[in-house]
C-alpha atoms as a PDB file:
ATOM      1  CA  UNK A   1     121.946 165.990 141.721  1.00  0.00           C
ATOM      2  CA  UNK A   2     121.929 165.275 145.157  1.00  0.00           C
ATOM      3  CA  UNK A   3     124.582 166.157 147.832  1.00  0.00           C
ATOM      4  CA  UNK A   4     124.060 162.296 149.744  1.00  0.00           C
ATOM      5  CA  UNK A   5     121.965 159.776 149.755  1.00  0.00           C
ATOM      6  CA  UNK A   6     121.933 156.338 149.362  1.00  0.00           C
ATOM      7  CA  UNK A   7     122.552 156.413 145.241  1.00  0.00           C
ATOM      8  CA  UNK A   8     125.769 158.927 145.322  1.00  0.00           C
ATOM      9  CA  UNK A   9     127.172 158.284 148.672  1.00  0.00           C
ATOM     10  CA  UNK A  10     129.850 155.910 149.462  1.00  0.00           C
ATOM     11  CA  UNK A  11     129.828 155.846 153.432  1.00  0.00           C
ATOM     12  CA  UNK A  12     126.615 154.858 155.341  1.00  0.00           C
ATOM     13  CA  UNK A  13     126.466 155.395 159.158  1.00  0.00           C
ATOM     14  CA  UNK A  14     123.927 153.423 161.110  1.00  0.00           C
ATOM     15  CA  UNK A  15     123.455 154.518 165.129  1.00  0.00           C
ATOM     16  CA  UNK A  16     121.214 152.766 167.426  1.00  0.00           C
ATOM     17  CA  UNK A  17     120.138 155.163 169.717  1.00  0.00           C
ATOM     18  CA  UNK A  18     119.390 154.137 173.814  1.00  0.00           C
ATOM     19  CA  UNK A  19     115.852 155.450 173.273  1.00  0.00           C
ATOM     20  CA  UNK A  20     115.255 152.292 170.266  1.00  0.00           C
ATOM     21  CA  UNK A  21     115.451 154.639 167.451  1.00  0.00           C
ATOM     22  CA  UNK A  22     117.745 154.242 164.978  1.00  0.00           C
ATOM     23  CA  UNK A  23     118.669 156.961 162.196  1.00  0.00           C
ATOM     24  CA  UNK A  24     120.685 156.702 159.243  1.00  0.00           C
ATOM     25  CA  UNK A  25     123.438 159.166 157.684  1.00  0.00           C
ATOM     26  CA  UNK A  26     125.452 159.271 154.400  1.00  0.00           C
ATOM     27  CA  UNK A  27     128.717 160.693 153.428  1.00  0.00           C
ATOM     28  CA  UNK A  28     128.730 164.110 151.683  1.00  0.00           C
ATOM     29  CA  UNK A  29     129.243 163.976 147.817  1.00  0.00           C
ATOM     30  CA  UNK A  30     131.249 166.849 148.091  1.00  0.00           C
ATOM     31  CA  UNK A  31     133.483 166.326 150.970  1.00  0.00           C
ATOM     32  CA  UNK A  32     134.345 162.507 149.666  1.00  0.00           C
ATOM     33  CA  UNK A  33     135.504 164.717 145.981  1.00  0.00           C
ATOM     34  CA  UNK A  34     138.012 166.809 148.456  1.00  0.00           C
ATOM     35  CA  UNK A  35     139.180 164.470 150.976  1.00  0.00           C
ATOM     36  CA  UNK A  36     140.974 160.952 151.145  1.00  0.00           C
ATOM     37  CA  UNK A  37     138.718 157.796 152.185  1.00  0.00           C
ATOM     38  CA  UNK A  38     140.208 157.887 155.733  1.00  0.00           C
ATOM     39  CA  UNK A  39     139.276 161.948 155.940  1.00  0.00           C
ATOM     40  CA  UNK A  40     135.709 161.456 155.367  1.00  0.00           C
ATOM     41  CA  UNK A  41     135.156 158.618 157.694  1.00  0.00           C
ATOM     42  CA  UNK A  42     136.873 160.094 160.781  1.00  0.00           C
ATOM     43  CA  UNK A  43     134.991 163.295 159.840  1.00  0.00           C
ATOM     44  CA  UNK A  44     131.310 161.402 160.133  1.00  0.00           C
ATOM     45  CA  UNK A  45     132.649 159.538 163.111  1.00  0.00           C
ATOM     46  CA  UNK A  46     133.459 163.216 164.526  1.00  0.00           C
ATOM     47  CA  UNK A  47     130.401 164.574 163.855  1.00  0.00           C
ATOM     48  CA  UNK A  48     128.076 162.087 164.492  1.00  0.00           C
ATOM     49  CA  UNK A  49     129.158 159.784 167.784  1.00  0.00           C
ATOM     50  CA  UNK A  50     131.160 162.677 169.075  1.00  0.00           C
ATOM     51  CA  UNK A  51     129.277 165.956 168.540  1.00  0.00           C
ATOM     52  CA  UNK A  52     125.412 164.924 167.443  1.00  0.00           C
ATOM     53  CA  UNK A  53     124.878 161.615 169.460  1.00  0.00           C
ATOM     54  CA  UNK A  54     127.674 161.712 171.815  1.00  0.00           C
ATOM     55  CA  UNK A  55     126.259 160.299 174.842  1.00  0.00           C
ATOM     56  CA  UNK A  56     123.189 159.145 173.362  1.00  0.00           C
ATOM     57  CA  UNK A  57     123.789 156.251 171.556  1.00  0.00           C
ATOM     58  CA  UNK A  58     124.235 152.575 171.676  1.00  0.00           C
ATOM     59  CA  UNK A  59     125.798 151.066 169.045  1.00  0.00           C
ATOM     60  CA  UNK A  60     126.929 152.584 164.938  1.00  0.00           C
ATOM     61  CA  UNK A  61     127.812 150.581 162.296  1.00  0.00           C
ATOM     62  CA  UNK A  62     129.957 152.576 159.144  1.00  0.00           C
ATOM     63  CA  UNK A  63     129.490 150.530 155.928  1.00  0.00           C
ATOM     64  CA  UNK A  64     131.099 151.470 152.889  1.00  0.00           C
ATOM     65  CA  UNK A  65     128.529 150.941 150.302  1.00  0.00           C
ATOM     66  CA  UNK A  66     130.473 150.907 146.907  1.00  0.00           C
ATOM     67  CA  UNK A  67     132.428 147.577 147.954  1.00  0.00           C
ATOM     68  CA  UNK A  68     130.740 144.822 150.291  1.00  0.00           C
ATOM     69  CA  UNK A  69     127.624 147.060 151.821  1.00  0.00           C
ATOM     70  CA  UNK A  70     129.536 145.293 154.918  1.00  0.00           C
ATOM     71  CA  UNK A  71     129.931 147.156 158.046  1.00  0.00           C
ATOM     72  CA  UNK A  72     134.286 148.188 158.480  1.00  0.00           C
ATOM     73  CA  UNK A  73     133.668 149.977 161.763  1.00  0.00           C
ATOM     74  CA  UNK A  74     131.698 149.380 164.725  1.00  0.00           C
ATOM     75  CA  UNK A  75     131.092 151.504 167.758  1.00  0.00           C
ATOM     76  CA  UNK A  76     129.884 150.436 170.923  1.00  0.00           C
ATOM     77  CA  UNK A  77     129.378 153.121 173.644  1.00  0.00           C
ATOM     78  CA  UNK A  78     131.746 155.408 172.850  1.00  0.00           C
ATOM     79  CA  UNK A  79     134.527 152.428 172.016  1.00  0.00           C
ATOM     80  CA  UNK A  80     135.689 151.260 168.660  1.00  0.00           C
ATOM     81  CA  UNK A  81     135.074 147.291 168.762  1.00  0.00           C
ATOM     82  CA  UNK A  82     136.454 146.983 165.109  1.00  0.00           C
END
């Protein structure tokens, strides 16, 4: 079974990046099994738009993709809109 992916995971991060790509992550199986809801999203947020793209990206979208599939958090250079 797989660690993430779009069938097991329950966060998806989009980031548009200021070169026009665009790359998609999911949560971790195992770290959403350990962690609260709130832990795992501040932990891709961390490691994503703050350690991986920091600097490099125009806007991410976090969807949680068990409820709606509707983005919850958006991030426009470097500033939470919602």
């Amino acid at each position: 079974m797989a660690n993430f992916g779009p069938s097991v995971s329950r966060y998806k991060m989009v980031v548009y990046l200021k070169n026009g790509d665009r790359k998609v992550y999911y949560s971790l199986l195992k770290e959403e099994q350990k962690n609260p809801p709130d832990k795992v999203v501040s932990n891709m947020v961390r490691r994503l738009l703050f350690g991986l793209h920091h600097g490099k990206y125009q806007t991410a979208m976090l969807y949680d993709t068990r409820n709606t599939n509707e983005a919850f958090q958006k991030w426009s250079l470097g500033h939470r809109e919602y």
